[in-house]
PDB file of N, CA and C in Angstrom:
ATOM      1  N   UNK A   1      36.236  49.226  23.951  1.00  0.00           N
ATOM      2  CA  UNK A   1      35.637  48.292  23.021  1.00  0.00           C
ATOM      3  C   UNK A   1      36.005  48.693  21.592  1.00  0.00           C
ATOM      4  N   UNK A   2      36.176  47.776  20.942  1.00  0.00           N
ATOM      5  CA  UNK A   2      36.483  48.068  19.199  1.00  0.00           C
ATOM      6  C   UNK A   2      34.986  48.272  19.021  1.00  0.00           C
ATOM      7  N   UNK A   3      34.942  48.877  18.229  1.00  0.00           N
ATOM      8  CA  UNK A   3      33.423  49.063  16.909  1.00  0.00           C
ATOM      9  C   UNK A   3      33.911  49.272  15.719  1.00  0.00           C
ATOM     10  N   UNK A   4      33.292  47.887  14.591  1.00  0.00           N
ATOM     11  CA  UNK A   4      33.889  47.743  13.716  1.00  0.00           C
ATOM     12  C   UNK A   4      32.409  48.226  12.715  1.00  0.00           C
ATOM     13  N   UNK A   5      32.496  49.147  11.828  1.00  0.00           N
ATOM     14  CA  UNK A   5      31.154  49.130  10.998  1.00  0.00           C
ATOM     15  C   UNK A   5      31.466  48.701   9.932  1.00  0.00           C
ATOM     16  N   UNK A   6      30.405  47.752   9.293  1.00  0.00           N
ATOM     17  CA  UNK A   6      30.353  47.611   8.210  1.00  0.00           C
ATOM     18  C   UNK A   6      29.260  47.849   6.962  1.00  0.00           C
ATOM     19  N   UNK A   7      29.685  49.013   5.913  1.00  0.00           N
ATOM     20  CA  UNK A   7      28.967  49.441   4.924  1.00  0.00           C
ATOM     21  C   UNK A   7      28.665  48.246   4.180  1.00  0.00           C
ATOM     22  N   UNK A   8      27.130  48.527   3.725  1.00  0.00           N
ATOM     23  CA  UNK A   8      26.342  47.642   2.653  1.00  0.00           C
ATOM     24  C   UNK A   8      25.531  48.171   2.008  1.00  0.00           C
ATOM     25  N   UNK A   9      25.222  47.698   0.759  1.00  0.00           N
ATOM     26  CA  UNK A   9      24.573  48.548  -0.343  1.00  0.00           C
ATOM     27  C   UNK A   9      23.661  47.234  -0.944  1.00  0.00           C
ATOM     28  N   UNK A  10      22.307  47.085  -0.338  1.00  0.00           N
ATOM     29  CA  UNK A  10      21.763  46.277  -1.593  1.00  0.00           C
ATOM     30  C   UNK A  10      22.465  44.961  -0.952  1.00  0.00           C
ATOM     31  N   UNK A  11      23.192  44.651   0.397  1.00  0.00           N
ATOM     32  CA  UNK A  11      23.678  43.117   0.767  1.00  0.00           C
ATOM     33  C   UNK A  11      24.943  43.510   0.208  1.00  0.00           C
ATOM     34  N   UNK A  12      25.736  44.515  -0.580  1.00  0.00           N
ATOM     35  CA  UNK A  12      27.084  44.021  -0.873  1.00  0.00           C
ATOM     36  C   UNK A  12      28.015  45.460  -0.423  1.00  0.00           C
ATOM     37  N   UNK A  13      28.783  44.634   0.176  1.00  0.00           N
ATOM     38  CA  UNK A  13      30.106  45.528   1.428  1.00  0.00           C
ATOM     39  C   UNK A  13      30.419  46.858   0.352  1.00  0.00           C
ATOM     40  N   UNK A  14      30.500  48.142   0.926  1.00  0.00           N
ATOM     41  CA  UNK A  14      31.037  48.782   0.573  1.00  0.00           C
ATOM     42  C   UNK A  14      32.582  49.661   1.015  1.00  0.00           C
ATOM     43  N   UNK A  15      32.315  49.318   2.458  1.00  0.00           N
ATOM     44  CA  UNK A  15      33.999  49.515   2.774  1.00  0.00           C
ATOM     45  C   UNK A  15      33.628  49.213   4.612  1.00  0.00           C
ATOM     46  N   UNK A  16      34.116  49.375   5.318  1.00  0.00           N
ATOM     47  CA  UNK A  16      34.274  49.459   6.600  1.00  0.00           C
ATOM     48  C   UNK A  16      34.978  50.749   7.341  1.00  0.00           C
ATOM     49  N   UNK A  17      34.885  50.759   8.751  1.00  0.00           N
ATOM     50  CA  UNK A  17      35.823  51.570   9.576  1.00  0.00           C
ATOM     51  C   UNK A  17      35.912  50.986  10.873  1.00  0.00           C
ATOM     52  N   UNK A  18      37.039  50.879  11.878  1.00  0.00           N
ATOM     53  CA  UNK A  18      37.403  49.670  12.564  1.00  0.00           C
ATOM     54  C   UNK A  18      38.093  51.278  13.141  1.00  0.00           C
ATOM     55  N   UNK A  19      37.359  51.240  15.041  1.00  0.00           N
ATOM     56  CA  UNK A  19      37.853  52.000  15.721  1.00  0.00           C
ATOM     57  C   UNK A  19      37.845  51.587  17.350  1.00  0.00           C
ATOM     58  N   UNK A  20      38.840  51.629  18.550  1.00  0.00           N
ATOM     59  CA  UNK A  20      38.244  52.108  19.695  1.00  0.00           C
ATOM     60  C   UNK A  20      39.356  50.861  20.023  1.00  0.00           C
ATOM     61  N   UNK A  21      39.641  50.350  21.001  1.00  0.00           N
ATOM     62  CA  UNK A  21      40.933  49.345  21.443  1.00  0.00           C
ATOM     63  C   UNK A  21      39.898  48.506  22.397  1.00  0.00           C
ATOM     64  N   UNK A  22      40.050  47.218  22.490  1.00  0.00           N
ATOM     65  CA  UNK A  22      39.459  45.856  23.368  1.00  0.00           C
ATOM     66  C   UNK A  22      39.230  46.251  24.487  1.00  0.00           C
ATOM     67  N   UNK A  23      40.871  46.499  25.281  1.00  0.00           N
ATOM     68  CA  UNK A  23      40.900  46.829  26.846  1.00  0.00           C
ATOM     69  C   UNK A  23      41.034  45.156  27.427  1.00  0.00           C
ATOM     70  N   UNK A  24      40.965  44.245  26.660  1.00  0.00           N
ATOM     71  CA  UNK A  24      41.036  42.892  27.395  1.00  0.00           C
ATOM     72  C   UNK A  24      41.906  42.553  28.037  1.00  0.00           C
ATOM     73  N   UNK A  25      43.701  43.404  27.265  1.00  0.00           N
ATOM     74  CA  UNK A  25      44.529  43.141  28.311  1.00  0.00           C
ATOM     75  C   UNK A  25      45.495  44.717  28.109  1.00  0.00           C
ATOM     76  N   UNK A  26      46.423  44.892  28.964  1.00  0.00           N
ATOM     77  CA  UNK A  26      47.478  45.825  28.568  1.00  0.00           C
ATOM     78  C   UNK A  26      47.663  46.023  27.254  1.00  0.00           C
ATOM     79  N   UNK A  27      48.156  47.344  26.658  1.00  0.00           N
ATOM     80  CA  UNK A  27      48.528  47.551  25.831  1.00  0.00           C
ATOM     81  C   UNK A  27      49.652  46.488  25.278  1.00  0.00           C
ATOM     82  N   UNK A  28      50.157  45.974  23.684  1.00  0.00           N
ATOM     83  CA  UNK A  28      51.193  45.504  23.855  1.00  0.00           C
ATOM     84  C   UNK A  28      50.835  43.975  24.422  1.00  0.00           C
ATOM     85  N   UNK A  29      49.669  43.587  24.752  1.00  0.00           N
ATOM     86  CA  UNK A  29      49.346  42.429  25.202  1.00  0.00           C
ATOM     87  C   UNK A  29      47.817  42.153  24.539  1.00  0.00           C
ATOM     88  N   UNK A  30      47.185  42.692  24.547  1.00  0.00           N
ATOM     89  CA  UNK A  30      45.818  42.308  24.013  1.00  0.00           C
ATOM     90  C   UNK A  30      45.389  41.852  22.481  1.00  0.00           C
ATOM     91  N   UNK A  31      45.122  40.676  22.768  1.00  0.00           N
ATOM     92  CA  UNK A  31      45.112  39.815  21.861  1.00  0.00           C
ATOM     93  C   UNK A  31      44.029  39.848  20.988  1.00  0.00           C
ATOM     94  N   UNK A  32      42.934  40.330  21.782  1.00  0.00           N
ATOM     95  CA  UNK A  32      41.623  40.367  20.731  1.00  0.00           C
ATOM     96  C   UNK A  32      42.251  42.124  20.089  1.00  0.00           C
ATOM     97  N   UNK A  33      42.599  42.874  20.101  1.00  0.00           N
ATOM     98  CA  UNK A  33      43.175  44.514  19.588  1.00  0.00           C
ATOM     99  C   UNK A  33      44.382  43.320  18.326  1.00  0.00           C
ATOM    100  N   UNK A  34      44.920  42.674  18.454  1.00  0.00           N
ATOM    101  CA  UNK A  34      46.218  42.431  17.519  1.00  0.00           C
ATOM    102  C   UNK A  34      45.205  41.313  16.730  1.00  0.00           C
ATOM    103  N   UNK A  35      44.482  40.268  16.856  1.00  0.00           N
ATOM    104  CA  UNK A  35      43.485  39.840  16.202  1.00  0.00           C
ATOM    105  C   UNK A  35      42.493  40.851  15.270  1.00  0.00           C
ATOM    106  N   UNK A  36      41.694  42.019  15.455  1.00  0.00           N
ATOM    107  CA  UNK A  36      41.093  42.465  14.851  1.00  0.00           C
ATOM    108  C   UNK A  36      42.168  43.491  14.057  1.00  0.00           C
ATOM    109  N   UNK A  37      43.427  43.844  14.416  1.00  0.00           N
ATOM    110  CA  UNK A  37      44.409  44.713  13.346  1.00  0.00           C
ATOM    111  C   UNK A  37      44.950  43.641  12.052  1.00  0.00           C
ATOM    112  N   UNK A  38      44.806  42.621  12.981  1.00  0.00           N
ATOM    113  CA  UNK A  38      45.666  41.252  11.706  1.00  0.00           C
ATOM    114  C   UNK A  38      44.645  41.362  10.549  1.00  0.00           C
ATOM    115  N   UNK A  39      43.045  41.499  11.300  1.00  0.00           N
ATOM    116  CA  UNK A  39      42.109  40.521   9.557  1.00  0.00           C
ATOM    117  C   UNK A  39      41.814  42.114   8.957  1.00  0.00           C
ATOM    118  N   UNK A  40      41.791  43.181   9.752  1.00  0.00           N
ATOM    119  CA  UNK A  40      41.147  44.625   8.958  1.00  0.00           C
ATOM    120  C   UNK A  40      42.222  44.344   8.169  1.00  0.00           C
ATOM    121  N   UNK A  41      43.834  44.803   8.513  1.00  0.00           N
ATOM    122  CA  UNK A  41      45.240  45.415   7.665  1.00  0.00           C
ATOM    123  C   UNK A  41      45.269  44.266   6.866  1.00  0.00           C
ATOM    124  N   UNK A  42      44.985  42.702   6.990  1.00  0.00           N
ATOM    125  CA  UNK A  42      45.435  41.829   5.736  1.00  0.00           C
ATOM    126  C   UNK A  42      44.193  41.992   4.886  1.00  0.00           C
ATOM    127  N   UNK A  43      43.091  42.237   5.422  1.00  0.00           N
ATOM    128  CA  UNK A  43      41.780  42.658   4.084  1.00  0.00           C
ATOM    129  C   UNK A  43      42.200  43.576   3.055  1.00  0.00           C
ATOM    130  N   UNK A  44      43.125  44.743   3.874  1.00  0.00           N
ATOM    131  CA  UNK A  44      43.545  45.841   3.098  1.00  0.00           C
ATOM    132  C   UNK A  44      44.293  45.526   2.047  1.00  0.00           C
ATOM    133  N   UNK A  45      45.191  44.507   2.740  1.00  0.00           N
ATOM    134  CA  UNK A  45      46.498  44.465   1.631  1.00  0.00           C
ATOM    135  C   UNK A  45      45.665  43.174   0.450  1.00  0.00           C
ATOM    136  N   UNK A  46      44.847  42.456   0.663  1.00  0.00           N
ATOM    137  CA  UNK A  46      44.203  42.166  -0.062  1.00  0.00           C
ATOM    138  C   UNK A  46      43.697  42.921  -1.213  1.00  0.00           C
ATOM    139  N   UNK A  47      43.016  43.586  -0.711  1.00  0.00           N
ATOM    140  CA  UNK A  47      42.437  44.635  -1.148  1.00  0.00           C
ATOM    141  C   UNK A  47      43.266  45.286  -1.858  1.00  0.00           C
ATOM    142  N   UNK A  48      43.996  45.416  -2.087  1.00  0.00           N
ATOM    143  CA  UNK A  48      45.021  46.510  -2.849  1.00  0.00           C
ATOM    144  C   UNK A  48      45.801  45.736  -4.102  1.00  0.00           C
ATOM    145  N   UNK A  49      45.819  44.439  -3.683  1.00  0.00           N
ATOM    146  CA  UNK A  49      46.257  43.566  -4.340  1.00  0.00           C
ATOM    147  C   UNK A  49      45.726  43.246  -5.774  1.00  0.00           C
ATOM    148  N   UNK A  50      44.217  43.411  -5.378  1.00  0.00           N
ATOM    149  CA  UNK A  50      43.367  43.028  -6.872  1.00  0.00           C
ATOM    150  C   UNK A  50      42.592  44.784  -7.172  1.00  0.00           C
ATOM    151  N   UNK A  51      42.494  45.363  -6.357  1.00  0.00           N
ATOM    152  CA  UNK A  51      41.482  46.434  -6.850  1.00  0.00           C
ATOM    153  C   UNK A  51      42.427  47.522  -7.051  1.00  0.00           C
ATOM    154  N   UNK A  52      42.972  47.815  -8.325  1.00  0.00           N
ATOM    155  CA  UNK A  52      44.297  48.711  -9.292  1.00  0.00           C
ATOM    156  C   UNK A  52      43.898  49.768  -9.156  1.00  0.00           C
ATOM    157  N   UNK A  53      42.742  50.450  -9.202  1.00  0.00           N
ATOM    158  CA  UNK A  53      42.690  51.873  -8.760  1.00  0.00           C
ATOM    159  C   UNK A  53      41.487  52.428  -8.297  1.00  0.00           C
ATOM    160  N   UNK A  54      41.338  53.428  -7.552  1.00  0.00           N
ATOM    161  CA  UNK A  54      39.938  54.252  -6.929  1.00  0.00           C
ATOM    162  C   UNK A  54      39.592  53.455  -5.372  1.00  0.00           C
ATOM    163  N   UNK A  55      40.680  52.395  -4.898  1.00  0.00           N
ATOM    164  CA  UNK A  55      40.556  52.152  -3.105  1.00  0.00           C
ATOM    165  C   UNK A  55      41.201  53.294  -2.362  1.00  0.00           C
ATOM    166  N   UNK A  56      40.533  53.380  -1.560  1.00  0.00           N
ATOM    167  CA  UNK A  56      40.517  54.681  -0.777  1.00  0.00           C
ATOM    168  C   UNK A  56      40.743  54.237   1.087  1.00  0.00           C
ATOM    169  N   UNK A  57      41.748  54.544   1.770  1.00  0.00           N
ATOM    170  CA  UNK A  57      41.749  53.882   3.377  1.00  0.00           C
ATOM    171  C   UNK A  57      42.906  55.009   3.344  1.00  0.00           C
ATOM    172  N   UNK A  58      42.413  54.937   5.091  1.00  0.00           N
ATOM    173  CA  UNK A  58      43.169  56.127   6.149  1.00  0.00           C
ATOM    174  C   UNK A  58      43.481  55.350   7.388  1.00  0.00           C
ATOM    175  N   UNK A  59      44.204  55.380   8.180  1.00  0.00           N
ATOM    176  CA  UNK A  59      44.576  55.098   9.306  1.00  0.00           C
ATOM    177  C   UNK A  59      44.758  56.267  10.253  1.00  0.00           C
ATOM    178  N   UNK A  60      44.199  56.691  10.738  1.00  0.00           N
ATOM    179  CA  UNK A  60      44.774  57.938  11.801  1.00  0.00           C
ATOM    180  C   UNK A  60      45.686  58.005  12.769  1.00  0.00           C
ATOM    181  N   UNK A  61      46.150  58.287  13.366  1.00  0.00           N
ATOM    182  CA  UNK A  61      46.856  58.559  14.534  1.00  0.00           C
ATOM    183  C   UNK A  61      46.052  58.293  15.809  1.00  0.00           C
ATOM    184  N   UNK A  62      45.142  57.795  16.324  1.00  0.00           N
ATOM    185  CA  UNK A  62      44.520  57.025  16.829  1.00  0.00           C
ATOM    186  C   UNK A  62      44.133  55.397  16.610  1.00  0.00           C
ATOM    187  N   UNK A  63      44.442  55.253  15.615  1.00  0.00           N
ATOM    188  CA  UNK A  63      44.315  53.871  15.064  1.00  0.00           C
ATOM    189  C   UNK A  63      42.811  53.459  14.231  1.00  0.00           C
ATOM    190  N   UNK A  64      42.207  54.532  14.398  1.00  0.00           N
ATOM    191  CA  UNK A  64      40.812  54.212  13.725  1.00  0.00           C
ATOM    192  C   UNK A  64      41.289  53.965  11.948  1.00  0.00           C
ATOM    193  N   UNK A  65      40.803  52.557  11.497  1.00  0.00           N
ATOM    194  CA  UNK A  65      41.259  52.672   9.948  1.00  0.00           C
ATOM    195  C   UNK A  65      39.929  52.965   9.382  1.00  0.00           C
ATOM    196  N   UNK A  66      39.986  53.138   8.203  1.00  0.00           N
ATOM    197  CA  UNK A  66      38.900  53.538   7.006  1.00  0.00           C
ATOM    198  C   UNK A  66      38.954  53.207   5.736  1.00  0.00           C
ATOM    199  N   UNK A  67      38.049  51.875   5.422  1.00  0.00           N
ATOM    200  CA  UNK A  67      38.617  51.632   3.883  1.00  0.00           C
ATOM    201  C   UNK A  67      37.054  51.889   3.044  1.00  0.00           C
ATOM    202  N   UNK A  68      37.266  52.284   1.654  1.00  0.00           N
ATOM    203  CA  UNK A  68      35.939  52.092   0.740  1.00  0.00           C
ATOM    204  C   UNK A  68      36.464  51.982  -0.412  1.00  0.00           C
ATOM    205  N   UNK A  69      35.923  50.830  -0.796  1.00  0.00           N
ATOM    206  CA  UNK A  69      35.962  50.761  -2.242  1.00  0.00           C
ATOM    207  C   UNK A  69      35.529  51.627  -3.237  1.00  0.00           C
ATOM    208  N   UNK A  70      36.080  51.657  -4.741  1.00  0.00           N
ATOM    209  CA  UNK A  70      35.663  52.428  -5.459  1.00  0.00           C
ATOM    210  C   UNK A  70      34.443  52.749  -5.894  1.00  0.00           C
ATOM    211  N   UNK A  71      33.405  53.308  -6.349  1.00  0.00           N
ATOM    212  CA  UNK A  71      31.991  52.898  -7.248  1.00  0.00           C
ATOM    213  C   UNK A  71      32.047  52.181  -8.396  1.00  0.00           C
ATOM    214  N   UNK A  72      32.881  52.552  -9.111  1.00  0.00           N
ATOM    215  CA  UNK A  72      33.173  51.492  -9.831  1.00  0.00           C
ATOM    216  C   UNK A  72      34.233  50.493  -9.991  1.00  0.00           C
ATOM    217  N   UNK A  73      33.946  49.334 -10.448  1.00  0.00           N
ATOM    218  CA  UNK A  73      34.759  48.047 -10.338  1.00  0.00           C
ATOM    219  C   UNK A  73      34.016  47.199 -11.260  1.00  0.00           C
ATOM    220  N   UNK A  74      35.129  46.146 -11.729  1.00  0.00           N
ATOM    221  CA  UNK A  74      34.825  45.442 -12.857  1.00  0.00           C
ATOM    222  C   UNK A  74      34.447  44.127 -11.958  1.00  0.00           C
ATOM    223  N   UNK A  75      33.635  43.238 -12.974  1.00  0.00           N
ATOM    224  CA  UNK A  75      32.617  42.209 -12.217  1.00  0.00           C
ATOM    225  C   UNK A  75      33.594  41.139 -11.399  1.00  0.00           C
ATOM    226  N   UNK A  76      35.319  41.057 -12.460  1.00  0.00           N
ATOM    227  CA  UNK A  76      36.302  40.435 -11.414  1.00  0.00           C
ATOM    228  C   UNK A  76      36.960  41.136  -9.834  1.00  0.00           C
ATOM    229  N   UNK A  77      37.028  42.437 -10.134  1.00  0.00           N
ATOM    230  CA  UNK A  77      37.108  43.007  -9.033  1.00  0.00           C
ATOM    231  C   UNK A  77      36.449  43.370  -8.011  1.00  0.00           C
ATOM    232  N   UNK A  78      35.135  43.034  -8.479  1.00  0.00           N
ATOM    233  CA  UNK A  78      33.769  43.207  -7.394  1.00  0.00           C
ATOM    234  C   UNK A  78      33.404  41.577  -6.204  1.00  0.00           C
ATOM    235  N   UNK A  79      33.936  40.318  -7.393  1.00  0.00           N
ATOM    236  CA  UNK A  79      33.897  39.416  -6.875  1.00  0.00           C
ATOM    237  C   UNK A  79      35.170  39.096  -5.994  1.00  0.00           C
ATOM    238  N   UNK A  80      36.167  39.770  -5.885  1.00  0.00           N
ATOM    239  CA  UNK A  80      37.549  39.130  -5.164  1.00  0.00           C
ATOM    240  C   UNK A  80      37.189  40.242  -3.900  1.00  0.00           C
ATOM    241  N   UNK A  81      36.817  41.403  -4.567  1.00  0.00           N
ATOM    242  CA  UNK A  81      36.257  41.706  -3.060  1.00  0.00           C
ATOM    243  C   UNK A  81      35.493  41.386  -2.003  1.00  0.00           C
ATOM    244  N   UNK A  82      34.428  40.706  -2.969  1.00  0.00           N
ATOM    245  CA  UNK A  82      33.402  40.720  -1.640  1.00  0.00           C
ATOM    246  C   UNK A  82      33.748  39.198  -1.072  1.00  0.00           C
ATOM    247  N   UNK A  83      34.599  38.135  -1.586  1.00  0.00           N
ATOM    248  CA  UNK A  83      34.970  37.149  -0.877  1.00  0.00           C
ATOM    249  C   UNK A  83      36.031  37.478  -0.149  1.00  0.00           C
ATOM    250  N   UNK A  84      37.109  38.512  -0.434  1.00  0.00           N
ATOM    251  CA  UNK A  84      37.759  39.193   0.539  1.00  0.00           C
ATOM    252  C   UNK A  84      37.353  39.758   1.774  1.00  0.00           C
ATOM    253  N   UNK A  85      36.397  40.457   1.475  1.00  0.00           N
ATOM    254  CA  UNK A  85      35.285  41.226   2.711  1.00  0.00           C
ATOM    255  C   UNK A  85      34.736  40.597   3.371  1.00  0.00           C
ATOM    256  N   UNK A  86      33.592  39.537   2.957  1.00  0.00           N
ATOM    257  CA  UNK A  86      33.183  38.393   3.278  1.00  0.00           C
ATOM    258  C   UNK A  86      33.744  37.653   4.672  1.00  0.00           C
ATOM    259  N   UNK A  87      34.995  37.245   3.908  1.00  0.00           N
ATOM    260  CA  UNK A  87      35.703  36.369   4.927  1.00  0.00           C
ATOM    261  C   UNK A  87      36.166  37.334   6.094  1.00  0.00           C
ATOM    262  N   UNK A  88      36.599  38.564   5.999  1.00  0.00           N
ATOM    263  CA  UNK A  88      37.037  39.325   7.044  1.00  0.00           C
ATOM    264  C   UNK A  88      35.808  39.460   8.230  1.00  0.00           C
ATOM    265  N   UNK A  89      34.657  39.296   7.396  1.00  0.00           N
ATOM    266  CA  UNK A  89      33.560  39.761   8.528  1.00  0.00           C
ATOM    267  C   UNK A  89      32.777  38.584   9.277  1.00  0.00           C
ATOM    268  N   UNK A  90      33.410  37.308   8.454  1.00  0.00           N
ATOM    269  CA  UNK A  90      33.192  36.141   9.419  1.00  0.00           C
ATOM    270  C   UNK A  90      34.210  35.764  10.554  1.00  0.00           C
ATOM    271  N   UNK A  91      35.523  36.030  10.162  1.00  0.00           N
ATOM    272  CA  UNK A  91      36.822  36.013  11.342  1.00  0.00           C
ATOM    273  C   UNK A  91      36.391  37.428  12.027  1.00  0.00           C
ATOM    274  N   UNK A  92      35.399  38.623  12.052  1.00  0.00           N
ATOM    275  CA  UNK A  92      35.376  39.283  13.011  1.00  0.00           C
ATOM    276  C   UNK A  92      34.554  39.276  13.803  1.00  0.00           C
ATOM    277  N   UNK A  93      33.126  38.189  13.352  1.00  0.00           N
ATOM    278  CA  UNK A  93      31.765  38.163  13.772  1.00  0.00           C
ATOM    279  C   UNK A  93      32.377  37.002  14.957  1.00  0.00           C
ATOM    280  N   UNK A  94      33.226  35.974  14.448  1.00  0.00           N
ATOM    281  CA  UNK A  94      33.972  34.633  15.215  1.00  0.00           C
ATOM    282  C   UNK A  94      34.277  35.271  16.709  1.00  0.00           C
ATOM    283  N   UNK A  95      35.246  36.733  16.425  1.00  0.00           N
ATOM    284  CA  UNK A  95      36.227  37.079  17.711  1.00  0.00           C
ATOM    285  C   UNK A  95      34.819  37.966  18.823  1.00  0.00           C
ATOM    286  N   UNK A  96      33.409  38.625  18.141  1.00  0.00           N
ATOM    287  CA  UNK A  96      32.672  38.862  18.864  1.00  0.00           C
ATOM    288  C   UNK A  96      31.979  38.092  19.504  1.00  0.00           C
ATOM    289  N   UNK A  97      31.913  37.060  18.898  1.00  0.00           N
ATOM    290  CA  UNK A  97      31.230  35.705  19.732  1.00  0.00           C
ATOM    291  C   UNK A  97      31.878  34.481  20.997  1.00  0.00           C
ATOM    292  N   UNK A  98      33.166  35.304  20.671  1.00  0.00           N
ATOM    293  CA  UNK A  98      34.378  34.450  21.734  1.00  0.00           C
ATOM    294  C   UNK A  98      34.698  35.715  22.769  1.00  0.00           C
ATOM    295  N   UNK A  99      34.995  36.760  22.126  1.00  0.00           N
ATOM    296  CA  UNK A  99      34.787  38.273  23.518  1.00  0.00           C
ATOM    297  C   UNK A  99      34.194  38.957  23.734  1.00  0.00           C
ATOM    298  N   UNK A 100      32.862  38.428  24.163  1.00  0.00           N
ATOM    299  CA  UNK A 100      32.051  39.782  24.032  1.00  0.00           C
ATOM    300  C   UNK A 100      32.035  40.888  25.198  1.00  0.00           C
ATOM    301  N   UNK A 101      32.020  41.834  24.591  1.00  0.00           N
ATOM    302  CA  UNK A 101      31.860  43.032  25.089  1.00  0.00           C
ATOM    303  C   UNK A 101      33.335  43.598  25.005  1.00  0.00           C
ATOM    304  N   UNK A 102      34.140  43.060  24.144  1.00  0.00           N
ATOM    305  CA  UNK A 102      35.248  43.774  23.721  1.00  0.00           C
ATOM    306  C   UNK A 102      35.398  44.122  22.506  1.00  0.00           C
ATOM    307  N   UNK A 103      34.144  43.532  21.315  1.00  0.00           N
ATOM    308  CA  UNK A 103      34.286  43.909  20.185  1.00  0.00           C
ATOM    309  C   UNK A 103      32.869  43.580  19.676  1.00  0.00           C
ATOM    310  N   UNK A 104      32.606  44.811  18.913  1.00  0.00           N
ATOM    311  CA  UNK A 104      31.152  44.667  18.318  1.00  0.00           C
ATOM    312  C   UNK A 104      31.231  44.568  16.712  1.00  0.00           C
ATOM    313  N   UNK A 105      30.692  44.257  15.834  1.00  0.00           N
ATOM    314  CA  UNK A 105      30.572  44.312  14.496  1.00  0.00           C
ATOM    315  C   UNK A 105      29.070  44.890  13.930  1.00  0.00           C
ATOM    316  N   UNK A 106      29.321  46.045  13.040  1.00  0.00           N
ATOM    317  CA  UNK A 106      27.779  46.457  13.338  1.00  0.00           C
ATOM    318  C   UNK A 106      27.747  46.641  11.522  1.00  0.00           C
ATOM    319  N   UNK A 107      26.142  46.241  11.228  1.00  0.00           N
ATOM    320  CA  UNK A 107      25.919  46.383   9.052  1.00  0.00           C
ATOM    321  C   UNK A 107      25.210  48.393   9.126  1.00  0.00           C
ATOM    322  N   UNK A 108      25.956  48.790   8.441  1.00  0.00           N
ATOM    323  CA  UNK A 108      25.693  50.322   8.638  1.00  0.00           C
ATOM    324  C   UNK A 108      25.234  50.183   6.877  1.00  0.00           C
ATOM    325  N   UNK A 109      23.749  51.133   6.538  1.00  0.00           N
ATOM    326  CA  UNK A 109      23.695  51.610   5.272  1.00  0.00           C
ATOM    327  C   UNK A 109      24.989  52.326   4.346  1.00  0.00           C
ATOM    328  N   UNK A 110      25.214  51.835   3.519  1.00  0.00           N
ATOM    329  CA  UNK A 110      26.167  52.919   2.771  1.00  0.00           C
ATOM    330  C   UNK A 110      25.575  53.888   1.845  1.00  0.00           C
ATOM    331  N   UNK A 111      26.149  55.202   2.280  1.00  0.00           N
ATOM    332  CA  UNK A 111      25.958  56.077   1.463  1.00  0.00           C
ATOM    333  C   UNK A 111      27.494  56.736   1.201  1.00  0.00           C
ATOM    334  N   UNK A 112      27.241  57.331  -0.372  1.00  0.00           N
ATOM    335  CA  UNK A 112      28.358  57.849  -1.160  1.00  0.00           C
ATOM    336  C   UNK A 112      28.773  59.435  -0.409  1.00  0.00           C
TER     337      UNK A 112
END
């Protein structure tokens, strides 16, 4: 099963971590695993796109990714995020409600 967490502070995203593979089909075939890599990695590159410095993400060698935003951010960069974020966590809440029990989405407290 994927487990995708998502940090919140006060209602507003502070980063995520997206770990564990579907199992729905073969490797190389599983569609809900290449669905949840498409919206995390294009959030990222989103993400990188507008927020110029202090984003922070890891990918491991397992595939578990890890992104958090900076603490600070300016009120334009706070807003392209969280409609960035936003939308990622409605296309992931979508794919838990179409497979379940291959992918969970869970709101985790953020702490620094």
């Amino acid at each position: 099963m994927i487990i995708v967490s998502i940090e919140r502070s006060n209602g507003t995203i502070r980063g995520y971590t997206v770990k564990g593979h579907a199992g729905y089909l073969p490797p190389g075939e599983d569609i809900v695993c290449a669905a949840v890599s498409m919206l995390t990695q294009t959030t990222l590159l989103g993400l990188m796109r507008f927020i110029k410095e202090g984003l922070s993400y890891h990918i491991d060698s397992l595939g578990t990714l890890t992104c958090r935003l900076p603490e600070e951010l300016s009120k334009k960069e706070q807003l392209q995020a969280q409609a960035i974020l936003e939308t990622m966590v409605m296309g992931l809440k979508n794919l838990q409600g179409n497979y379940k029990g291959y992918i969970r989405v869970f709101n985790r407290r953020w702490t620094s």
